[in-house]
PDB file of N, CA and C in Angstrom:
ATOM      1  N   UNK A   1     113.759 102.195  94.443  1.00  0.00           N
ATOM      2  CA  UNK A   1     113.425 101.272  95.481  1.00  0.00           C
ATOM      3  C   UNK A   1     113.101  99.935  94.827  1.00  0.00           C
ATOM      4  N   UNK A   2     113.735  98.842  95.512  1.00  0.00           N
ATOM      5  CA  UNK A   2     113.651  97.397  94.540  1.00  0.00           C
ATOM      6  C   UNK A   2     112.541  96.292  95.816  1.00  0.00           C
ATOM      7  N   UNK A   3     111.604  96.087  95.626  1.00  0.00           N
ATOM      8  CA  UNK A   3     110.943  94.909  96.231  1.00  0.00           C
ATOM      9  C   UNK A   3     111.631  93.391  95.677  1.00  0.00           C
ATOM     10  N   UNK A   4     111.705  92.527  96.595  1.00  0.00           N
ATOM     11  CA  UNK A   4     112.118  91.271  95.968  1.00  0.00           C
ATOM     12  C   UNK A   4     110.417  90.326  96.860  1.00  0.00           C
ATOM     13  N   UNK A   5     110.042  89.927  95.893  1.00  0.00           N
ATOM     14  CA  UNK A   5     109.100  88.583  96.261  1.00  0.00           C
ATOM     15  C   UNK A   5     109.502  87.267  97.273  1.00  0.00           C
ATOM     16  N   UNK A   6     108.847  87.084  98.104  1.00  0.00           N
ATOM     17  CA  UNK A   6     109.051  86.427  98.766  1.00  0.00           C
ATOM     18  C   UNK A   6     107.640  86.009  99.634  1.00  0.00           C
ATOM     19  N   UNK A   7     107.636  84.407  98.855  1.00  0.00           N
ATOM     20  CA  UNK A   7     106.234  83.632  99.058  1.00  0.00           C
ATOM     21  C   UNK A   7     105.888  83.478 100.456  1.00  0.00           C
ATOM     22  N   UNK A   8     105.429  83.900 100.834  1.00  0.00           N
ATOM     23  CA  UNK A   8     104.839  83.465 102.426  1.00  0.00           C
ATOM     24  C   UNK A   8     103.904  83.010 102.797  1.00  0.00           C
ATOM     25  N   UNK A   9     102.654  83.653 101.921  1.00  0.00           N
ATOM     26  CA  UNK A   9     101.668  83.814 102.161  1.00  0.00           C
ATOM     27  C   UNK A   9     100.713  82.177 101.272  1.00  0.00           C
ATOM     28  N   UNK A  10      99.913  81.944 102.638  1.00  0.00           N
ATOM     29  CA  UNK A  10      99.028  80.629 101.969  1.00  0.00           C
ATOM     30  C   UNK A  10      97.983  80.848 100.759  1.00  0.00           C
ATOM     31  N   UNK A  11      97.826  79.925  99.753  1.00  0.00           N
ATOM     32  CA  UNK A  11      96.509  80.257  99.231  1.00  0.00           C
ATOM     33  C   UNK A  11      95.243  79.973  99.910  1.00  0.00           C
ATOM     34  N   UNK A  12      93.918  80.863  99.752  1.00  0.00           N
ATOM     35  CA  UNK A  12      93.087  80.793 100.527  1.00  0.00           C
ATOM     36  C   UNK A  12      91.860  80.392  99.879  1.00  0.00           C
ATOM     37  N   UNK A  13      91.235  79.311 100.402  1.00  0.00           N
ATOM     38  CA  UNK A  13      90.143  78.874  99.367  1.00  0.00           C
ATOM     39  C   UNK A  13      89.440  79.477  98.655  1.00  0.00           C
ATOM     40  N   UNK A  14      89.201  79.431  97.649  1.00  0.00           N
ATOM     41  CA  UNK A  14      88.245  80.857  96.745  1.00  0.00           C
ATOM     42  C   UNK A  14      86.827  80.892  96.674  1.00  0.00           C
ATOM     43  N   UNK A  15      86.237  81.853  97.339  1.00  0.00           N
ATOM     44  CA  UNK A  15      84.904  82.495  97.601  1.00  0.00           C
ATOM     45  C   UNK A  15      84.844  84.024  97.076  1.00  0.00           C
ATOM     46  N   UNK A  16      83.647  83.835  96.675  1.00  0.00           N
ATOM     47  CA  UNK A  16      83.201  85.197  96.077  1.00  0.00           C
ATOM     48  C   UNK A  16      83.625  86.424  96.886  1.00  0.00           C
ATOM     49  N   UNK A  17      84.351  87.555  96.475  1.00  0.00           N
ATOM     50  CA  UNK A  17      84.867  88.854  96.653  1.00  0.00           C
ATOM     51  C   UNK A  17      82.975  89.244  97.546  1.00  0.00           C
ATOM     52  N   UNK A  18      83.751  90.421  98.636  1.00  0.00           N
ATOM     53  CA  UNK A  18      82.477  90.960  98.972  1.00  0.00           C
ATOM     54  C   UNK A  18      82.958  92.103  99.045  1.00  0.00           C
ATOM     55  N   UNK A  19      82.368  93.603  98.011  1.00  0.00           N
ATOM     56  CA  UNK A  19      83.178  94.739  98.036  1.00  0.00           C
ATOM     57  C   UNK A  19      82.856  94.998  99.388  1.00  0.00           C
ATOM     58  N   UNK A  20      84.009  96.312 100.003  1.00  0.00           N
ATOM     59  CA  UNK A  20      84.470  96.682 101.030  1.00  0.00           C
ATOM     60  C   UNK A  20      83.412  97.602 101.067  1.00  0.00           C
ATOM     61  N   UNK A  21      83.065  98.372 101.952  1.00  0.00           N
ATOM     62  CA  UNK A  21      82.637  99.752 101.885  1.00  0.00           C
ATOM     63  C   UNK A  21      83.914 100.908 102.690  1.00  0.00           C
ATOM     64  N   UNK A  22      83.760 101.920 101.720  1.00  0.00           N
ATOM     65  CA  UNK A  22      84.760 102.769 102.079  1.00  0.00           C
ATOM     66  C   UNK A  22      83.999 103.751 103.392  1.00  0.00           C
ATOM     67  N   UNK A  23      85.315 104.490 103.956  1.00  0.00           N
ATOM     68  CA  UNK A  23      84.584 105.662 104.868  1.00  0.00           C
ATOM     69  C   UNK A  23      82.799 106.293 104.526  1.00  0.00           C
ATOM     70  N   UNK A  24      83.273 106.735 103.068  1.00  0.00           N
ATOM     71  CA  UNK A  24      82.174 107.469 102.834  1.00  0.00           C
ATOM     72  C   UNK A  24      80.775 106.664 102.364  1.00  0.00           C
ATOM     73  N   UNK A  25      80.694 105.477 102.626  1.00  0.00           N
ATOM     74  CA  UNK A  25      79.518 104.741 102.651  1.00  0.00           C
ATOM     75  C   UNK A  25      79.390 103.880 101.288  1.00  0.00           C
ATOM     76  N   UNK A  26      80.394 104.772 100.556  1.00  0.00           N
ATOM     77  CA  UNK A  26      80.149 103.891  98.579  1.00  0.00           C
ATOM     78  C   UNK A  26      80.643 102.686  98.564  1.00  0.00           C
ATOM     79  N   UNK A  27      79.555 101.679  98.163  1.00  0.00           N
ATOM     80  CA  UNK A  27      80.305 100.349  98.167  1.00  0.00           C
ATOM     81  C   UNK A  27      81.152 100.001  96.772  1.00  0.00           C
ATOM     82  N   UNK A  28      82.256  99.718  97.189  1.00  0.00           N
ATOM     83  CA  UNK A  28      83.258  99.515  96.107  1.00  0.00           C
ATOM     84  C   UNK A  28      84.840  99.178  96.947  1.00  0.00           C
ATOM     85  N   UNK A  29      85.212  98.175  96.156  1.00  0.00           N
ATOM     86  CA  UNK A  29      87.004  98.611  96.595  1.00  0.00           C
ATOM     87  C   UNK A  29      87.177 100.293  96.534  1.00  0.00           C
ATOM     88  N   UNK A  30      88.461 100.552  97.317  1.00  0.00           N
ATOM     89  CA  UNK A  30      89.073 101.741  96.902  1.00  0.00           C
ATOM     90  C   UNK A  30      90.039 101.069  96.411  1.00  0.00           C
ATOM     91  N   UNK A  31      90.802 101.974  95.809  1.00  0.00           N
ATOM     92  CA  UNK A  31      92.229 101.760  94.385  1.00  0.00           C
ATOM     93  C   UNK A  31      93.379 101.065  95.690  1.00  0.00           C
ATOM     94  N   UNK A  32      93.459 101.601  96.535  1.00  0.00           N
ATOM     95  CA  UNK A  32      94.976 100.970  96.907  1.00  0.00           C
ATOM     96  C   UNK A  32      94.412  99.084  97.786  1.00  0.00           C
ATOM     97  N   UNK A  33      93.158  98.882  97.682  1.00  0.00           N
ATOM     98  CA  UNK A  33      92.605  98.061  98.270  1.00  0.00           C
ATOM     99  C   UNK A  33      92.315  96.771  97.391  1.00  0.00           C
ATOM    100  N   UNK A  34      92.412  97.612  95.932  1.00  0.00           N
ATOM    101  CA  UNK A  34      92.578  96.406  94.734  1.00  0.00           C
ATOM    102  C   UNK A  34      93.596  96.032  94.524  1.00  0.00           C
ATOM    103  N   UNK A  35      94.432  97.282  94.588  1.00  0.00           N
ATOM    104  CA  UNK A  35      95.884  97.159  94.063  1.00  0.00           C
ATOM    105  C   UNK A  35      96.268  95.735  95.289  1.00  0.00           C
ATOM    106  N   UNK A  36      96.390  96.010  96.090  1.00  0.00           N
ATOM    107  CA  UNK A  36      96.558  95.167  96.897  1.00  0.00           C
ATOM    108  C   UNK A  36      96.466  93.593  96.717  1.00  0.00           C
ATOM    109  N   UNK A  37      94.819  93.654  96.733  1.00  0.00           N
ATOM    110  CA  UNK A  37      94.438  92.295  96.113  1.00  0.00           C
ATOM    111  C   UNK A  37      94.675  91.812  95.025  1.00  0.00           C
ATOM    112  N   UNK A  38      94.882  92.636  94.382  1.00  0.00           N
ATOM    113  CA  UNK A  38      95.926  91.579  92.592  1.00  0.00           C
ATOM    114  C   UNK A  38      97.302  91.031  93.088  1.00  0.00           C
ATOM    115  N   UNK A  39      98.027  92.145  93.929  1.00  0.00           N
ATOM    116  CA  UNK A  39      99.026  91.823  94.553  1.00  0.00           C
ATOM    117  C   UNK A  39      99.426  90.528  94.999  1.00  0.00           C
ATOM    118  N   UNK A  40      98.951  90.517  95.901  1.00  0.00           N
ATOM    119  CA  UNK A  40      98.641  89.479  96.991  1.00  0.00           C
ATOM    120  C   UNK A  40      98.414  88.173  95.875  1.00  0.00           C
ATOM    121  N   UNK A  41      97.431  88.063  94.923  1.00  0.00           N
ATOM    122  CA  UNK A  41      97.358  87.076  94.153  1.00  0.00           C
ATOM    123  C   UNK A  41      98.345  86.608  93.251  1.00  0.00           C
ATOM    124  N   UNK A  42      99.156  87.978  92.898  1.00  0.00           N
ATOM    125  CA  UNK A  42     100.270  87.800  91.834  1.00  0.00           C
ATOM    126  C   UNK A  42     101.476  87.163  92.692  1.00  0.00           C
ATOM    127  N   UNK A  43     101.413  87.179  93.637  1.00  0.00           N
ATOM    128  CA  UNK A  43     102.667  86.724  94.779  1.00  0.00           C
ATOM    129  C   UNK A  43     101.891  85.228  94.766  1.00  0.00           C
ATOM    130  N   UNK A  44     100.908  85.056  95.489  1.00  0.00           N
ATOM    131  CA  UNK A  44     100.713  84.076  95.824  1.00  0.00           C
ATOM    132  C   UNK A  44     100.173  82.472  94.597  1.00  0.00           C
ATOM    133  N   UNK A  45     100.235  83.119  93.258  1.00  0.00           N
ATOM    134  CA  UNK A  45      99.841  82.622  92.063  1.00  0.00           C
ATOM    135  C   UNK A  45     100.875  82.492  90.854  1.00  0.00           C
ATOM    136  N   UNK A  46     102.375  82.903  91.754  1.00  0.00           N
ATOM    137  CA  UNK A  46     103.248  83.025  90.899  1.00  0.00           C
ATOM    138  C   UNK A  46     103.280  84.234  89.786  1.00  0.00           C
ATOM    139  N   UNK A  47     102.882  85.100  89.413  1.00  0.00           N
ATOM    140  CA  UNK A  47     102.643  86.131  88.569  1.00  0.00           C
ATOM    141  C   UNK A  47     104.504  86.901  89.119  1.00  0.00           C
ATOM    142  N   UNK A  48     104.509  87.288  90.828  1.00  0.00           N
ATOM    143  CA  UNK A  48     105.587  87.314  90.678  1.00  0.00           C
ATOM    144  C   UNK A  48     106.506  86.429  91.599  1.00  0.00           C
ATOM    145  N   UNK A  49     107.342  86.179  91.614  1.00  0.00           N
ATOM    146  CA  UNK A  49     107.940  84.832  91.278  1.00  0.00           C
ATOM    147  C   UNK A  49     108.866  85.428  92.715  1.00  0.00           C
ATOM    148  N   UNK A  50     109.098  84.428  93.891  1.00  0.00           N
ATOM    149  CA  UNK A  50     110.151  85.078  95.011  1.00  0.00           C
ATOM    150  C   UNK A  50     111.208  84.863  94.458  1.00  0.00           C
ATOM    151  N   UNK A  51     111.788  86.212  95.074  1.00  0.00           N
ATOM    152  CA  UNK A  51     113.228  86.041  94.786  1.00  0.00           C
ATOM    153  C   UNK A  51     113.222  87.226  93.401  1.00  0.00           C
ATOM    154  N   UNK A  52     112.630  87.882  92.558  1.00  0.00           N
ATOM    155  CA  UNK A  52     112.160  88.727  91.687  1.00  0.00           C
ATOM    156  C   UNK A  52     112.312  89.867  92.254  1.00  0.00           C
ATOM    157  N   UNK A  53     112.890  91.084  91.671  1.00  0.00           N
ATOM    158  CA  UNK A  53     113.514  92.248  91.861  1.00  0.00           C
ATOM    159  C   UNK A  53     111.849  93.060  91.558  1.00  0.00           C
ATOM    160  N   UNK A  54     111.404  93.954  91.942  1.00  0.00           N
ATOM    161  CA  UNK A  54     110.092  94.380  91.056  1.00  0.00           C
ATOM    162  C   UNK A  54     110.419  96.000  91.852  1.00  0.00           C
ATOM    163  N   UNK A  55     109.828  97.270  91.187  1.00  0.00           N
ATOM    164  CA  UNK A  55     109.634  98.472  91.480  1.00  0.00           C
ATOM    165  C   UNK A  55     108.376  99.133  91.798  1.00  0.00           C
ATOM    166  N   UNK A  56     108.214 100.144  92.263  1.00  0.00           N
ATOM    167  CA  UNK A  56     107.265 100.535  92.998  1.00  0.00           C
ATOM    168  C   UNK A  56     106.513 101.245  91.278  1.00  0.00           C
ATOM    169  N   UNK A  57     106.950 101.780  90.380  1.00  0.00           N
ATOM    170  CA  UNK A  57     106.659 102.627  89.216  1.00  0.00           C
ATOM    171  C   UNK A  57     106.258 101.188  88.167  1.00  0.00           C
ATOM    172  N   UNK A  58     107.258 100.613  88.104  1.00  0.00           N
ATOM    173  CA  UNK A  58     106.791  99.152  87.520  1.00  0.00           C
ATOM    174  C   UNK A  58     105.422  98.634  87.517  1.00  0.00           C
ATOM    175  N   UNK A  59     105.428  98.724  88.943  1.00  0.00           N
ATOM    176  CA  UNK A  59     103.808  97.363  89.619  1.00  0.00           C
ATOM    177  C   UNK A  59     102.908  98.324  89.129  1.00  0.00           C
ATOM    178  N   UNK A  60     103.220 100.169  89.312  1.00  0.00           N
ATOM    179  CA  UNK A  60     101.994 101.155  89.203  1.00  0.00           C
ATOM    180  C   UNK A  60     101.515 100.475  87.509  1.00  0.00           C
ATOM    181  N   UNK A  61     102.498 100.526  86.879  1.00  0.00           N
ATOM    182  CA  UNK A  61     102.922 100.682  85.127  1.00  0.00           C
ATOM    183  C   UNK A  61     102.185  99.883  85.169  1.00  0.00           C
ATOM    184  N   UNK A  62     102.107  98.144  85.391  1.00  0.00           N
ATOM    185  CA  UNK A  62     101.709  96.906  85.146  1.00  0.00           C
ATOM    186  C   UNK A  62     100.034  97.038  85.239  1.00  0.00           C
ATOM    187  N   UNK A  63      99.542  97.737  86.623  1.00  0.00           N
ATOM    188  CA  UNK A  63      98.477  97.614  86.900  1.00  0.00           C
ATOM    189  C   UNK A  63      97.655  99.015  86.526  1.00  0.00           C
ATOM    190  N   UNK A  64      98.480  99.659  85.895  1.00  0.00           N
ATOM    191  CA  UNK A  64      97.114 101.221  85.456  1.00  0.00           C
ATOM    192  C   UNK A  64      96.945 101.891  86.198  1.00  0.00           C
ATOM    193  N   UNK A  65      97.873 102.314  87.590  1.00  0.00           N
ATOM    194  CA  UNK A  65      97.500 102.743  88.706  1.00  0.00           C
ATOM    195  C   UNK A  65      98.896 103.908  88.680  1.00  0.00           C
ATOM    196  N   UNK A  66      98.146 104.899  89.481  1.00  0.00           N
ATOM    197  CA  UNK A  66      99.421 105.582  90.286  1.00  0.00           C
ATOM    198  C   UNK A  66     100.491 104.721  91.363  1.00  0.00           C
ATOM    199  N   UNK A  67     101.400 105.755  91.373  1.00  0.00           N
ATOM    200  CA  UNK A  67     102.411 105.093  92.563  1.00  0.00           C
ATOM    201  C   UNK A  67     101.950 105.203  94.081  1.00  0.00           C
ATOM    202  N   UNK A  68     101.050 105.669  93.911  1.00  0.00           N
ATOM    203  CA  UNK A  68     100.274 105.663  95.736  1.00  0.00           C
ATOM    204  C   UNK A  68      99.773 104.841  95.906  1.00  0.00           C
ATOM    205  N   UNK A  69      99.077 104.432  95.492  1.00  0.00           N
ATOM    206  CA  UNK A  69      98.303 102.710  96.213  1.00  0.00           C
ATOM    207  C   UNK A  69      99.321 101.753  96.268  1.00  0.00           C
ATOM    208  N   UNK A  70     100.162 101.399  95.205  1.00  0.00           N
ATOM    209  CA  UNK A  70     100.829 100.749  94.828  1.00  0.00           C
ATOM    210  C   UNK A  70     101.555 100.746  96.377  1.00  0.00           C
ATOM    211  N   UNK A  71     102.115 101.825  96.816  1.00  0.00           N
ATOM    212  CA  UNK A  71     103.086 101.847  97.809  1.00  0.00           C
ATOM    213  C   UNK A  71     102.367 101.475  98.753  1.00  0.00           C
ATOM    214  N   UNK A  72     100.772 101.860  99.565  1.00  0.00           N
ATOM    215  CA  UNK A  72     100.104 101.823 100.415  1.00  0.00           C
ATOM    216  C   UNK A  72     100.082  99.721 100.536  1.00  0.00           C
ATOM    217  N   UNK A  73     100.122  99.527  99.130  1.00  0.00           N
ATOM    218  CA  UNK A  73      99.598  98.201  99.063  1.00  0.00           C
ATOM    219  C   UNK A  73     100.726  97.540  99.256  1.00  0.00           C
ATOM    220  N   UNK A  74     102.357  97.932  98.878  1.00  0.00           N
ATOM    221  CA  UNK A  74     103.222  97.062  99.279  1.00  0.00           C
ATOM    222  C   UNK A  74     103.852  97.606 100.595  1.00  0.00           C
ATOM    223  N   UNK A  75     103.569  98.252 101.332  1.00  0.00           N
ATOM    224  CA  UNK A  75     103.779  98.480 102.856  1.00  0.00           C
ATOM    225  C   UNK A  75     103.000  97.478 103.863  1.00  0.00           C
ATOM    226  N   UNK A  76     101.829  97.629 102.978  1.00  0.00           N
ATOM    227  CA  UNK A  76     100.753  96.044 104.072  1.00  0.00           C
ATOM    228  C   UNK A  76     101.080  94.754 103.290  1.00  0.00           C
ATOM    229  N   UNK A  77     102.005  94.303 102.332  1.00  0.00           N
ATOM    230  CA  UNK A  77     102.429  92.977 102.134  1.00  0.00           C
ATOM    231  C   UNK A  77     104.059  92.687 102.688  1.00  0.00           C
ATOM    232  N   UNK A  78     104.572  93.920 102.915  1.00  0.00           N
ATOM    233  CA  UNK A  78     105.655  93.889 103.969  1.00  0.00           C
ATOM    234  C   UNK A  78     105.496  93.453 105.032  1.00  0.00           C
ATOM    235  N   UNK A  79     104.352  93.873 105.880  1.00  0.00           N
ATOM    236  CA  UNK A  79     104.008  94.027 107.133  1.00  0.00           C
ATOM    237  C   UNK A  79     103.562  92.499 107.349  1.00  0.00           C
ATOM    238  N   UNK A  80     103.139  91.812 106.322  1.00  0.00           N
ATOM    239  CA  UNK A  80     102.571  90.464 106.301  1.00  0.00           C
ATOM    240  C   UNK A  80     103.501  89.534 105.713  1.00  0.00           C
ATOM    241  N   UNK A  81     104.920  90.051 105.372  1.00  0.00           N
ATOM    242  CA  UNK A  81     105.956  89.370 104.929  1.00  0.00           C
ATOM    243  C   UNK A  81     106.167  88.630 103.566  1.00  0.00           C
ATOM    244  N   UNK A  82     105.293  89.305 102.641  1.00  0.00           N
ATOM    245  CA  UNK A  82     104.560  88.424 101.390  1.00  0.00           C
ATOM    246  C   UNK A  82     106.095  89.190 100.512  1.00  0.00           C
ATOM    247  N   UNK A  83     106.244  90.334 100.874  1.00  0.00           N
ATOM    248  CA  UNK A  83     107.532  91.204 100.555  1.00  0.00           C
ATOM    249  C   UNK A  83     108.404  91.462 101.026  1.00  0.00           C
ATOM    250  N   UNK A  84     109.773  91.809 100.684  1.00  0.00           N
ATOM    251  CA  UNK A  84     110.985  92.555 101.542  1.00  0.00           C
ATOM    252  C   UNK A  84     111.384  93.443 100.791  1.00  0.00           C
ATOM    253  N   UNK A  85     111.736  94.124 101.840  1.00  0.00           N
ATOM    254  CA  UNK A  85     112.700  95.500 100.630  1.00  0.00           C
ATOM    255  C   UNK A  85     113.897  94.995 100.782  1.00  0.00           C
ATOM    256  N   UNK A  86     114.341  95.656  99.832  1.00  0.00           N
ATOM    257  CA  UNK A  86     115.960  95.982  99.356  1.00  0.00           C
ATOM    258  C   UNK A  86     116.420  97.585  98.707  1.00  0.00           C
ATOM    259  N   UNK A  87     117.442  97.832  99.214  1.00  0.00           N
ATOM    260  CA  UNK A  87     117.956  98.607  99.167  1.00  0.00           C
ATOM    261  C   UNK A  87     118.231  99.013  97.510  1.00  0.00           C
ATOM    262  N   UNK A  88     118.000  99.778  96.768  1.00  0.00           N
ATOM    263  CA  UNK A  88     118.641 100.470  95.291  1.00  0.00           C
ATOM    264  C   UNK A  88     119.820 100.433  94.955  1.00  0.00           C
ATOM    265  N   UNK A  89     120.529  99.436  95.596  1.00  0.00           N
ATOM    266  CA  UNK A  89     121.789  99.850  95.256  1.00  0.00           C
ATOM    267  C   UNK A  89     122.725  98.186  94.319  1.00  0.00           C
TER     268      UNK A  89
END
């Protein structure tokens, strides 16, 4: 599966992170909620560049993570258009 970058998304003035709290009350990001947010920064900070071919095993590789967040996290930058898929072929 090939993601291609595609800038959409504005930069947003920078203020201090406020961790999330998860279901179970622990305050902290969860993993697909960081993954996300590097994401989102690496798109929007140039890290990756639109128009850039990138993989779902890749982004895991890059960031120390499994392929599950990774995917969770580029399904909600789809949905927000920061990404497109493309087809493997």
């Amino acid at each position: 599966m090939r993601r291609a970058a595609h800038n959409t998304l504005s930069p947003q003035p920078a203020r201090s992170p406020q961790p999330a709290r998860d279901p179970a009350g622990d305050i902290g990001l969860r993993t697909h909620e960081e993954v996300y947010r590097r994401l989102r920064e690496q798109i929007l900070y140039g890290g990756i560049r639109p128009g850039s071919a990138v993989t779902l095993r890749g982004l895991a590789v890059s960031l120390g993570v499994s392929p599950m967040p990774v995917r969770e996290a580029v399904r909600r930058l789809i949905a927000e258009r920061a990404l497109t898929l493309q087809d493997n072929r």
